[in-house]
Each structure stands twice: as C-alpha cells, then as structure tokens.
C-alpha atoms as a PDB file:
ATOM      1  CA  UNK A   1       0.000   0.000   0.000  1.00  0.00           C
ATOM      2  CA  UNK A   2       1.721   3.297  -0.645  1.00  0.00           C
ATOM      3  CA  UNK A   3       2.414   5.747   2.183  1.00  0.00           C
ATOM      4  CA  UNK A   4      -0.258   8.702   1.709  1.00  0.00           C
ATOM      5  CA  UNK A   5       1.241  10.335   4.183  1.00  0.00           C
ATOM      6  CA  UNK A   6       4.702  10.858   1.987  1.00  0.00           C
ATOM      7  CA  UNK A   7       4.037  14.196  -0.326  1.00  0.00           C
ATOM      8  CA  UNK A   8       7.788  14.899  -1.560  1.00  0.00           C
ATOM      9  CA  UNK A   9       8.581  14.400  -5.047  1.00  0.00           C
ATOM     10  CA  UNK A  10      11.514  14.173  -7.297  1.00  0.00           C
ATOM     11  CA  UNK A  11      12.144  16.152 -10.326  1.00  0.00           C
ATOM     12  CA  UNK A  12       9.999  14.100 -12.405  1.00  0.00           C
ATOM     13  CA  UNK A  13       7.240  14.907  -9.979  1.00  0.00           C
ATOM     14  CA  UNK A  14       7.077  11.515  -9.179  1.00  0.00           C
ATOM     15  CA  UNK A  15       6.874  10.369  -5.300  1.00  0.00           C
ATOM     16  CA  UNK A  16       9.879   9.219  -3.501  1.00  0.00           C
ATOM     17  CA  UNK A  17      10.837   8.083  -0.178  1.00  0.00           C
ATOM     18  CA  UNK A  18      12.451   9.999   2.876  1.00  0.00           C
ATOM     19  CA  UNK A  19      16.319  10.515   2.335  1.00  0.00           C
ATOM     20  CA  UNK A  20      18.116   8.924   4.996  1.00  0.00           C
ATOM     21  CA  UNK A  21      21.516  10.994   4.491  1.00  0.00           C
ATOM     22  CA  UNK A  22      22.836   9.274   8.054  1.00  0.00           C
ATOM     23  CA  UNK A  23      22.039   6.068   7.535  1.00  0.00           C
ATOM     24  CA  UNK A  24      24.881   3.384   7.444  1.00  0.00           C
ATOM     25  CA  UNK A  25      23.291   0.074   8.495  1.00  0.00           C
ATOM     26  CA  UNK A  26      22.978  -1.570  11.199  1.00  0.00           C
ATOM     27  CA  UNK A  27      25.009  -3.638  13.488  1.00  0.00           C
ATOM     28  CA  UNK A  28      24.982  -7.370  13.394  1.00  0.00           C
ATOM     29  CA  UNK A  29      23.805  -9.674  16.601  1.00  0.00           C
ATOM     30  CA  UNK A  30      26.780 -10.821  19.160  1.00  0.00           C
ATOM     31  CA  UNK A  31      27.711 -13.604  21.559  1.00  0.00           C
ATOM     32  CA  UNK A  32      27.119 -11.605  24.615  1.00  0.00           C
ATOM     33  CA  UNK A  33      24.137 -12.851  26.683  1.00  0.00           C
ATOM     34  CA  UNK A  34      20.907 -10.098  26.766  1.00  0.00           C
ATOM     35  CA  UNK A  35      19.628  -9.298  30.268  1.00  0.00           C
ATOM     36  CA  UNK A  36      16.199  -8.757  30.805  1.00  0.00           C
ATOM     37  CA  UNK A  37      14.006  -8.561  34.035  1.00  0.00           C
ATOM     38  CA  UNK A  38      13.184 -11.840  34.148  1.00  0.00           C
ATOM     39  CA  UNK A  39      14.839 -13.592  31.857  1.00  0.00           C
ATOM     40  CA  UNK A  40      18.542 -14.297  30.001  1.00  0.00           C
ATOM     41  CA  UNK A  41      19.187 -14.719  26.411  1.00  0.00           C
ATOM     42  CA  UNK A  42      22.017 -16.993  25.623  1.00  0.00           C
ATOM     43  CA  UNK A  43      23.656 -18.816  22.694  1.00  0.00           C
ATOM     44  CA  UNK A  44      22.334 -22.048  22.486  1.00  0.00           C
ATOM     45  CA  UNK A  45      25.091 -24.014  23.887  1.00  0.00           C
ATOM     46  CA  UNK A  46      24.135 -27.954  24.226  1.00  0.00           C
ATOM     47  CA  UNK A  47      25.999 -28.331  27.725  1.00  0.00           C
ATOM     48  CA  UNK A  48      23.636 -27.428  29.388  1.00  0.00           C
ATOM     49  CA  UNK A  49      20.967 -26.449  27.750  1.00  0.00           C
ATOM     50  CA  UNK A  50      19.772 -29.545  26.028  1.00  0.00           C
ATOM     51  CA  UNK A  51      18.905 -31.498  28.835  1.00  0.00           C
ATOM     52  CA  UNK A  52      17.176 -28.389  30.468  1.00  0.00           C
ATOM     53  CA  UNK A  53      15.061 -27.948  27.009  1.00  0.00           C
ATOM     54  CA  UNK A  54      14.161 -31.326  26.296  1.00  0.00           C
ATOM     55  CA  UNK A  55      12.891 -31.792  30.045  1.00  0.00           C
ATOM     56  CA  UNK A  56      10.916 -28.374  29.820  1.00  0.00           C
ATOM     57  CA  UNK A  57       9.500 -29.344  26.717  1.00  0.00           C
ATOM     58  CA  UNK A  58       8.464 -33.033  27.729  1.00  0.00           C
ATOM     59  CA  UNK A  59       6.051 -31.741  30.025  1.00  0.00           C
ATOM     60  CA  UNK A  60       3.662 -30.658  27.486  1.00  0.00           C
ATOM     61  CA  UNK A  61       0.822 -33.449  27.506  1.00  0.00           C
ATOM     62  CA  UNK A  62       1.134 -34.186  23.820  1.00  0.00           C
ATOM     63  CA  UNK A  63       2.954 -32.770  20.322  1.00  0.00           C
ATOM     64  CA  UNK A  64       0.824 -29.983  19.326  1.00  0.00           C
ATOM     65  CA  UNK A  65       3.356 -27.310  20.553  1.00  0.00           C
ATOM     66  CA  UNK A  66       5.864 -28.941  17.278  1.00  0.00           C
ATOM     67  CA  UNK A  67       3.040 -28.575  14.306  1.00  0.00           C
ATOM     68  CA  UNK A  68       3.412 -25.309  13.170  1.00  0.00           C
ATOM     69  CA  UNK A  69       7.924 -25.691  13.780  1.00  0.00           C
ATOM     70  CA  UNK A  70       9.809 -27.152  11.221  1.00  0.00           C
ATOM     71  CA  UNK A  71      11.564 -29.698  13.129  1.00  0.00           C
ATOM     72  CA  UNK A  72      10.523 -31.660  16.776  1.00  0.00           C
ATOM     73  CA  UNK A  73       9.483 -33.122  18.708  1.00  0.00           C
ATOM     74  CA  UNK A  74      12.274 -34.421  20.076  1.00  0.00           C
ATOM     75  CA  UNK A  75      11.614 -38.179  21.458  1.00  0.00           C
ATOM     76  CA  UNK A  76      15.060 -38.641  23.294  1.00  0.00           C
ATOM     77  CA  UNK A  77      17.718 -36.294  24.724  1.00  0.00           C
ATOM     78  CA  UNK A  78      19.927 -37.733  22.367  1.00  0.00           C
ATOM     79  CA  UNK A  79      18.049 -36.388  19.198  1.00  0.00           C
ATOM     80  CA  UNK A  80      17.611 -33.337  20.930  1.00  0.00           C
ATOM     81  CA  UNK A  81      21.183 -32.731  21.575  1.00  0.00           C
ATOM     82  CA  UNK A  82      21.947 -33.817  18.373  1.00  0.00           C
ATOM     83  CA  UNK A  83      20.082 -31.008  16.625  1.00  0.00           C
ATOM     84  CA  UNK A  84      21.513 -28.037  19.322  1.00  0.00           C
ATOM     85  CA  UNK A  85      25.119 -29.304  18.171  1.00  0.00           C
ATOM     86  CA  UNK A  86      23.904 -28.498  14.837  1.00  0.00           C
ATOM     87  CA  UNK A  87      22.389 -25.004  15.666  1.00  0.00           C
ATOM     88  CA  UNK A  88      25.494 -23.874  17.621  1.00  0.00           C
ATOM     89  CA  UNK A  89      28.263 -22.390  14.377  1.00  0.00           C
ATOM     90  CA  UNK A  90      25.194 -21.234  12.889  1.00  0.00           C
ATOM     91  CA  UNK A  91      25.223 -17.259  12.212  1.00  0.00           C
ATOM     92  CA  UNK A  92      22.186 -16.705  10.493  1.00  0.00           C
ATOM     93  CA  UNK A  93      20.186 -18.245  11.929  1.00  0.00           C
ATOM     94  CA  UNK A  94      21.275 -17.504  15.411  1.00  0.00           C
ATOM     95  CA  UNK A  95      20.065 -19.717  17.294  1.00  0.00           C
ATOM     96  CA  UNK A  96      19.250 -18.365  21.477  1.00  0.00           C
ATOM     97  CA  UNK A  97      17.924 -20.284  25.045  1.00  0.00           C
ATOM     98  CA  UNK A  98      15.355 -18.694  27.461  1.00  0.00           C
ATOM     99  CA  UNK A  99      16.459 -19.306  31.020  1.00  0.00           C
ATOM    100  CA  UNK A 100      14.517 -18.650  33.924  1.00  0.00           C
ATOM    101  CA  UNK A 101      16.498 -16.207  35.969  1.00  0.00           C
ATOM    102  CA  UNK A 102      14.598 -17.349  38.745  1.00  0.00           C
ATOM    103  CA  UNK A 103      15.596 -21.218  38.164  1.00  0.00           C
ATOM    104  CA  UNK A 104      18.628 -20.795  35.958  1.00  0.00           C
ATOM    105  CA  UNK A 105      17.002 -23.185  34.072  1.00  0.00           C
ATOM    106  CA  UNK A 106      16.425 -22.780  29.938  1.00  0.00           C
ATOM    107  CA  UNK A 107      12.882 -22.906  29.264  1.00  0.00           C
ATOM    108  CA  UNK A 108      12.356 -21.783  25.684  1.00  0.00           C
ATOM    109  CA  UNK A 109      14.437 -21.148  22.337  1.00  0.00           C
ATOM    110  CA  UNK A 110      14.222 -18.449  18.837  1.00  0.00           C
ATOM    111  CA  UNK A 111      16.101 -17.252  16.488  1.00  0.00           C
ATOM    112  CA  UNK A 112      17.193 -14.085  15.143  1.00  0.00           C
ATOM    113  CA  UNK A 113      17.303 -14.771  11.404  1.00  0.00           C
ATOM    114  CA  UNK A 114      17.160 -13.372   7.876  1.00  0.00           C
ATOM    115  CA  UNK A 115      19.533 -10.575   9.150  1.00  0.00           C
ATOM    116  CA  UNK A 116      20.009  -7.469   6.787  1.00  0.00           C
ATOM    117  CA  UNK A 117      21.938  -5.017   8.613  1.00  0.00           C
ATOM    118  CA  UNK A 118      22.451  -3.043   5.572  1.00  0.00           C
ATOM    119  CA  UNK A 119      18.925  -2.526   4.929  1.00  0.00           C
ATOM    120  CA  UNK A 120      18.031  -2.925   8.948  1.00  0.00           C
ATOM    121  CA  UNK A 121      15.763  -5.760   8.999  1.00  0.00           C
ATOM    122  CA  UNK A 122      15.892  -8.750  11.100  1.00  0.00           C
ATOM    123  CA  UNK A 123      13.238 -11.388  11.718  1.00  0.00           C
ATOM    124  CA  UNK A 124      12.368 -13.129  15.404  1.00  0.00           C
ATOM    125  CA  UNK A 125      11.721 -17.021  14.612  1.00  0.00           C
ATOM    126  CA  UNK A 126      11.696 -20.337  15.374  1.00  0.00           C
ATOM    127  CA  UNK A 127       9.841 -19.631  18.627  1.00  0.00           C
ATOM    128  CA  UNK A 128       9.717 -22.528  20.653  1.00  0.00           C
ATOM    129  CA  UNK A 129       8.212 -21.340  24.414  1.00  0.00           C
ATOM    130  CA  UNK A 130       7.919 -24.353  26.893  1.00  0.00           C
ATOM    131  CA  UNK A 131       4.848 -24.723  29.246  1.00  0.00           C
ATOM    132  CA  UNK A 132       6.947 -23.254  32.118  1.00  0.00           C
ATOM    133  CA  UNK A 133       6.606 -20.241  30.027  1.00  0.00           C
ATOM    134  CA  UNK A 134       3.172 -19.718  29.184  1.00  0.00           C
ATOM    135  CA  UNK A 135       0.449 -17.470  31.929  1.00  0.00           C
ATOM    136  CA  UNK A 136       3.942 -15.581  33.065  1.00  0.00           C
ATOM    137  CA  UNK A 137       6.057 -13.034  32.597  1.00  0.00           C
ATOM    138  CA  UNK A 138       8.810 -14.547  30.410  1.00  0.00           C
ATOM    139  CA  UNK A 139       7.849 -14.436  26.952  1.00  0.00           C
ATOM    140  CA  UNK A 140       6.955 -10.961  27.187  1.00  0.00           C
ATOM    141  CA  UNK A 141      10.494 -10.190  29.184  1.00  0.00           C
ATOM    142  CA  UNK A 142      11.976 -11.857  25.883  1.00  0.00           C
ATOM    143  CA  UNK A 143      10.191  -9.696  23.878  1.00  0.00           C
ATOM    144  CA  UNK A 144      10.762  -6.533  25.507  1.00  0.00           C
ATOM    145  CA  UNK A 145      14.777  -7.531  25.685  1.00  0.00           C
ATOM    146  CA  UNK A 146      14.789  -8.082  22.034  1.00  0.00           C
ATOM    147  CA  UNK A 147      12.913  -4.983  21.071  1.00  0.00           C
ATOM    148  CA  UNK A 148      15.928  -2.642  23.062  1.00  0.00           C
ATOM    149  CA  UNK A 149      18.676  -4.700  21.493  1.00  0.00           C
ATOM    150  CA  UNK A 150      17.219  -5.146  18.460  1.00  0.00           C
ATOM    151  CA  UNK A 151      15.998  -0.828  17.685  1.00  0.00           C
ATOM    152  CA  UNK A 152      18.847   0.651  20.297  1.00  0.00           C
ATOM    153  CA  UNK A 153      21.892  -1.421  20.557  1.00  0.00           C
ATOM    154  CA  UNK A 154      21.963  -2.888  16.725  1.00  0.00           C
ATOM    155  CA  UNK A 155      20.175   0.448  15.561  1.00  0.00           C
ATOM    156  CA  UNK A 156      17.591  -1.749  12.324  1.00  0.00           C
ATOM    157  CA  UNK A 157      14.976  -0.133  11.266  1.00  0.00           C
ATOM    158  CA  UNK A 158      12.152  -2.586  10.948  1.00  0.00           C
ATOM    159  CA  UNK A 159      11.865  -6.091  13.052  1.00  0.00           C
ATOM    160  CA  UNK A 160       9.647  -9.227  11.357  1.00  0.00           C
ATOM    161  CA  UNK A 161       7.397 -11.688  12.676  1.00  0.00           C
ATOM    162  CA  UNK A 162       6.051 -14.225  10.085  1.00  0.00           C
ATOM    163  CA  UNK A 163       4.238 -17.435  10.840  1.00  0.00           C
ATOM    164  CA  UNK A 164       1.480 -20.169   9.530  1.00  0.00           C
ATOM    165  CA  UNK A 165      -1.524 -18.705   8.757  1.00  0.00           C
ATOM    166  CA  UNK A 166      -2.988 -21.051  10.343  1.00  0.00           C
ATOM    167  CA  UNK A 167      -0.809 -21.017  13.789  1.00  0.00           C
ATOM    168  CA  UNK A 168      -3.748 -19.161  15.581  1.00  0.00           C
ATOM    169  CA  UNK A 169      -1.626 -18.922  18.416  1.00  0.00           C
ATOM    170  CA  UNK A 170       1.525 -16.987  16.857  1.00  0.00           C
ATOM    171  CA  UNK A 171      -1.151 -14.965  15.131  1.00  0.00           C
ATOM    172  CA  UNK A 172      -2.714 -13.912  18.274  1.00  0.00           C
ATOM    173  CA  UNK A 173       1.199 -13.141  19.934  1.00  0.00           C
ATOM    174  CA  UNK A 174       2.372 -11.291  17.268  1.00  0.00           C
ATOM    175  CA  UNK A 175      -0.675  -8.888  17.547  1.00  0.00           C
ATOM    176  CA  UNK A 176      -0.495  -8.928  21.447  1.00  0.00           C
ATOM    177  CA  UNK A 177       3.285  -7.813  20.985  1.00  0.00           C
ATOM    178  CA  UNK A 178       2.180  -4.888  19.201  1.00  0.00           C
ATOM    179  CA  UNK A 179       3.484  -6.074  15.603  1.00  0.00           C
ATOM    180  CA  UNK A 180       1.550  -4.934  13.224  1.00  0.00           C
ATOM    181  CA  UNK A 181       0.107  -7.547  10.539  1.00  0.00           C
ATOM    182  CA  UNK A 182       1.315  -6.304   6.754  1.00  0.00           C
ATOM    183  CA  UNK A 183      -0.246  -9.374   4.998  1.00  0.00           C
ATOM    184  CA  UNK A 184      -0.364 -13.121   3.144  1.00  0.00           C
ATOM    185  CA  UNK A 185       2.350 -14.386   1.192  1.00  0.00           C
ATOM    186  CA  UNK A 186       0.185 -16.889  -0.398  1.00  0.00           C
ATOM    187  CA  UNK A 187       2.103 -20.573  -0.935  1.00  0.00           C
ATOM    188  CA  UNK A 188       4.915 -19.232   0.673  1.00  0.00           C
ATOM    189  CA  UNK A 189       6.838 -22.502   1.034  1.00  0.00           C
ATOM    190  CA  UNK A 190       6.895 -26.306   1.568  1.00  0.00           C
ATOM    191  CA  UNK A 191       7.510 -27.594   5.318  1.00  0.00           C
ATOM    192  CA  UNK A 192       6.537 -30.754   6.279  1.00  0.00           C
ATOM    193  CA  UNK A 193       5.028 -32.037   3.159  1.00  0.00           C
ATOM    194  CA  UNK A 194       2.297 -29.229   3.855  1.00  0.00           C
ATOM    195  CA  UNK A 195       1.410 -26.026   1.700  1.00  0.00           C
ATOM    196  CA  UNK A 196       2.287 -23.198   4.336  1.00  0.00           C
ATOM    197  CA  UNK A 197       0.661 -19.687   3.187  1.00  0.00           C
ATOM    198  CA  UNK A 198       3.215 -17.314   5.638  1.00  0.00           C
ATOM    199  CA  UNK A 199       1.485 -14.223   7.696  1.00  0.00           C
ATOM    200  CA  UNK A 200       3.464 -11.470   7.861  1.00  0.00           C
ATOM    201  CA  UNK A 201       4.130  -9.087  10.694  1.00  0.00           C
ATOM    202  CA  UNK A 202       6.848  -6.026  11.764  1.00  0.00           C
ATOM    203  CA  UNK A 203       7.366  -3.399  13.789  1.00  0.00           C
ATOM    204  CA  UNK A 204       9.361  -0.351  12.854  1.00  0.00           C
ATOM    205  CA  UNK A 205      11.724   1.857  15.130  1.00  0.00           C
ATOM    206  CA  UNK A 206       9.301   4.705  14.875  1.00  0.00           C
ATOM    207  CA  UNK A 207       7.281   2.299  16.621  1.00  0.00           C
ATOM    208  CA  UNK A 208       9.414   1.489  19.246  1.00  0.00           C
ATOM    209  CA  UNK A 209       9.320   4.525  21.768  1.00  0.00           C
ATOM    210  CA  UNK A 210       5.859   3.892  22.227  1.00  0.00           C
ATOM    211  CA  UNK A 211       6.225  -0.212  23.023  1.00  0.00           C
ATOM    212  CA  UNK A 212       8.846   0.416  25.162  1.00  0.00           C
ATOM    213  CA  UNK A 213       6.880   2.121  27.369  1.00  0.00           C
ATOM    214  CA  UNK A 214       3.992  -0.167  27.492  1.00  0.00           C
ATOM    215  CA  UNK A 215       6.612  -2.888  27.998  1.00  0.00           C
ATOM    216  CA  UNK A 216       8.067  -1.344  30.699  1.00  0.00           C
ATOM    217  CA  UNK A 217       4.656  -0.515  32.588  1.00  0.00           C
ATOM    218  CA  UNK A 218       3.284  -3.853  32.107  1.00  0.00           C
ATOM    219  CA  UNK A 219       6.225  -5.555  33.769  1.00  0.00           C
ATOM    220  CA  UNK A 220       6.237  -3.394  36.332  1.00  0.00           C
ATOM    221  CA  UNK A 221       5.501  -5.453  39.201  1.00  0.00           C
ATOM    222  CA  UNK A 222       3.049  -3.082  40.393  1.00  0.00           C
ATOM    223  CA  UNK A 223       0.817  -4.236  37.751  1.00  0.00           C
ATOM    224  CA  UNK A 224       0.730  -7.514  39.077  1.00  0.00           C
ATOM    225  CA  UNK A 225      -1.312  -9.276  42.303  1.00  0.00           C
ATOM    226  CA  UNK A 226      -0.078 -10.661  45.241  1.00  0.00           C
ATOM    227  CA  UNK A 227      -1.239 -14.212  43.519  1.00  0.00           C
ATOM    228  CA  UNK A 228       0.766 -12.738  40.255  1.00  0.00           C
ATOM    229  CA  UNK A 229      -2.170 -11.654  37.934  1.00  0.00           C
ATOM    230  CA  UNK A 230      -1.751  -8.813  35.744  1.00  0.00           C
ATOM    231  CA  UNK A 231      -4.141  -5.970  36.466  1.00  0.00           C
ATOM    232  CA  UNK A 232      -3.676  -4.167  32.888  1.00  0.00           C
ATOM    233  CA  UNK A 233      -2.970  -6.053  30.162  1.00  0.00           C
ATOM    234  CA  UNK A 234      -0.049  -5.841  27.661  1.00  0.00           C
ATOM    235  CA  UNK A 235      -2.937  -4.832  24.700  1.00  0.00           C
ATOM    236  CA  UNK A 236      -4.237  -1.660  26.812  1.00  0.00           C
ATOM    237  CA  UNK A 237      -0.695  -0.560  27.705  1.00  0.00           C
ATOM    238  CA  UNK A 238       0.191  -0.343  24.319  1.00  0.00           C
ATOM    239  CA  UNK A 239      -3.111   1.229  23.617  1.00  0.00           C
ATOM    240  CA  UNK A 240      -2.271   3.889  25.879  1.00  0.00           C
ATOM    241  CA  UNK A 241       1.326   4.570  24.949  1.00  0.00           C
ATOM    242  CA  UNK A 242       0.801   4.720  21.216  1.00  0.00           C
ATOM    243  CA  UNK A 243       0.342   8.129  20.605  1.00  0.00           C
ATOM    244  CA  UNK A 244       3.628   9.250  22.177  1.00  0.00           C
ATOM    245  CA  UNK A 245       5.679   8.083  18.872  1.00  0.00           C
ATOM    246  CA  UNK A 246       9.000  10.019  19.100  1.00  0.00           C
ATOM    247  CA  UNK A 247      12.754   8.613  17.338  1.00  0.00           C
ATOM    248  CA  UNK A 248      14.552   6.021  18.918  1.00  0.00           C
ATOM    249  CA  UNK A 249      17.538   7.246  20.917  1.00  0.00           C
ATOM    250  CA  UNK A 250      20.155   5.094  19.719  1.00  0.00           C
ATOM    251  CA  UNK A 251      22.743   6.291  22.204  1.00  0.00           C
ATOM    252  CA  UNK A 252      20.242   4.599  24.817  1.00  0.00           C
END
C-alpha cells in the first residue's frame, strides 16, 4: 500500500521516499548474553541447555506445541542434543535459550534470522516457548529484551514476525506484541510435506518509543497481584502509549 502520508517528489514529480543521508546500516547480533528482568538470552550451547530444554518441553501433555515448527518433537535427549550441536556455528540463523532467571534453568528457544543489517531488517523465529513459560512473565520479558537490542543497541529499522496462517496462536502473539500484521504471502513454502501460506508481521523503530513504554509498565511489578495476575494487560498498555511516537535514541 503506498504511504499517503509521503508528499515529496523528485524532479519528475514523481513520489519518492524519505532521504536517509545518516544512515549506514545496522550492526549485526553478538555472543554476549541479553539481560532482561526476568529472563537471560544466551547462545544455544548444548551443555547445558539440552537437557534443560528437552525436560521443559516433555512436560507438554502431547505434540501440538511442534506442528506449526519445522523440526521436533524431540523423542530422546539424544536427538535433541543432536540437533543443538547443529544449531550452535550457525550465524544466520542464530540460534538463542530462554532461562529462567529465577531457576537458571532454559525454558524456551528463537532465532534471530534473515539478518540485513544493511537494509536494517531482522526477523524473530523459530519460537519454541515451553509450558513453564506460558500465563507468566517470560515471553513478554523476551520480547521486551529483544525490542531494546534489536531498535537501540543494533540500531535496524524494521523487526519481522512471520508465521502459519494457520498457527492461531503466533497470530494472536504477534498482535499482542504490538506487531503490526502487513499481509499473506500466499504458498509461501513447503515444510513438512504441507502447503504453508506465511502471515506477515513487523514493527518499525518509529514504533518502538511507544512499546517500550507499554513494555516497561506492564512488567512493572506493580501491575501484578499478590497471587501474580496482571491488572492491565499488555494490549491496553500499548493502547495507551501509542500516541507518544517520538525517534529512537540510539545512544540509549
């Protein structure tokens, strides 16, 4: 859809984009561990977090978490270490554990993937949250890390979500994250024998002032009950926030 908001023209009178006369990429993702509130983001490394994983996942009551992923489950530790070694010297994707700063245990894994730091776009994938993660604070502590490193630290200018159509459930995340859904690649690709038609998601930095905000209040523990309910939810601090806007202050 084009921009109706963009009025300049060239000197053909036909529309153009914004000149971005500073812009010189963006930085590419590290080794170094990201810190959140709740939660640490670290290189999948098979010692130790393959036994960690595979036990986190196993207490799901059945497969259904794997459908929509393009590998798993996992029926032994052995295949499931088998396939970290293989994630491990991979740079694109880069492969990342979840652990519970609480238990110090990994509990969930993604990806930062497709990365085009000359163009500043990266893509969040390959989301695989245990049970231990779901009804708390820790995928949303993920998300919030990611957003900073992602918009300040690296400096892109637009992060992607993209899933299964018909993964209701990464559908309903990616809206609750505050991505905003751009459209249907129809017949995207081939995964498990299946047709997969890919929904498409992103967030831009313009975007970003605003989400960390509602990020920020909604893991403030004041938000929370004694028995750990959330008394405003993620979707209404966003609401709120929105209309600040603003640049994103790199040097943050």
């Amino acid at each position: 859809m084009v921009n109706e908001m963009n009025n300049r023209l060239n000197a053909y009178q036909q529309p153009i984009g914004d000149d971005l006369p500073d812009w010189t990429g963006a930085k590419l993702p590290g080794a170094t561990p990201l810190v959140g509130q709740y939660t640490r983001l670290e290189r999948i490394d098979p010692e130790p977090h393959a036994a960690q994983l595979h036990q986190a996942y196993a207490e799901a009551p059945d497969a259904r978490d794997w459908t929509y992923m393009t590998v798993g489950p996992f029926d032994t530790l052995a295949a499931y270490e088998a396939y970290l070694v293989r994630l491990v010297p991979s740079q694109d994707p880069m492969h990342y554990a979840v652990v519970d700063q609480a238990s110090g245990a990994a509990v969930g894994t993604f990806a930062l993937m497709r990365v085009d730091a000359p163009n500043g776009v990266i893509e969040v994938g390959s989301v695989a949250f245990s049970r231990r993660m779901q009804k708390t604070r820790l995928g949303t502590d993920v998300m919030a890390t990611l957003l900073k490193h992602v918009f300040v630290d690296l400096g892109y200018r637009r992060f992607e979500w993209k899933c299964d159509v018909l993964n209701a459930p990464s559908r309903a995340a990616a809206l609750r994250f505050g991505f905003a859904h751009e459209g249907l690649f129809r017949q995207a690709i081939v995964t498990r024998g299946r047709n997969r038609d890919t929904a498409w998601y992103s967030i831009i930095d313009r975007e970003y002032p605003a989400l960390a905000t509602a990020y920020r209040n909604w893991l403030d523990p004041a938000n929370f009950s004694s028995e750990g309910r959330q008394i405003r939810s993620l979707s209404a601090c966003i609401a709120e926030s929105r209309s600040g806007g603003g640049a994103v202050d790199r040097s943050a």
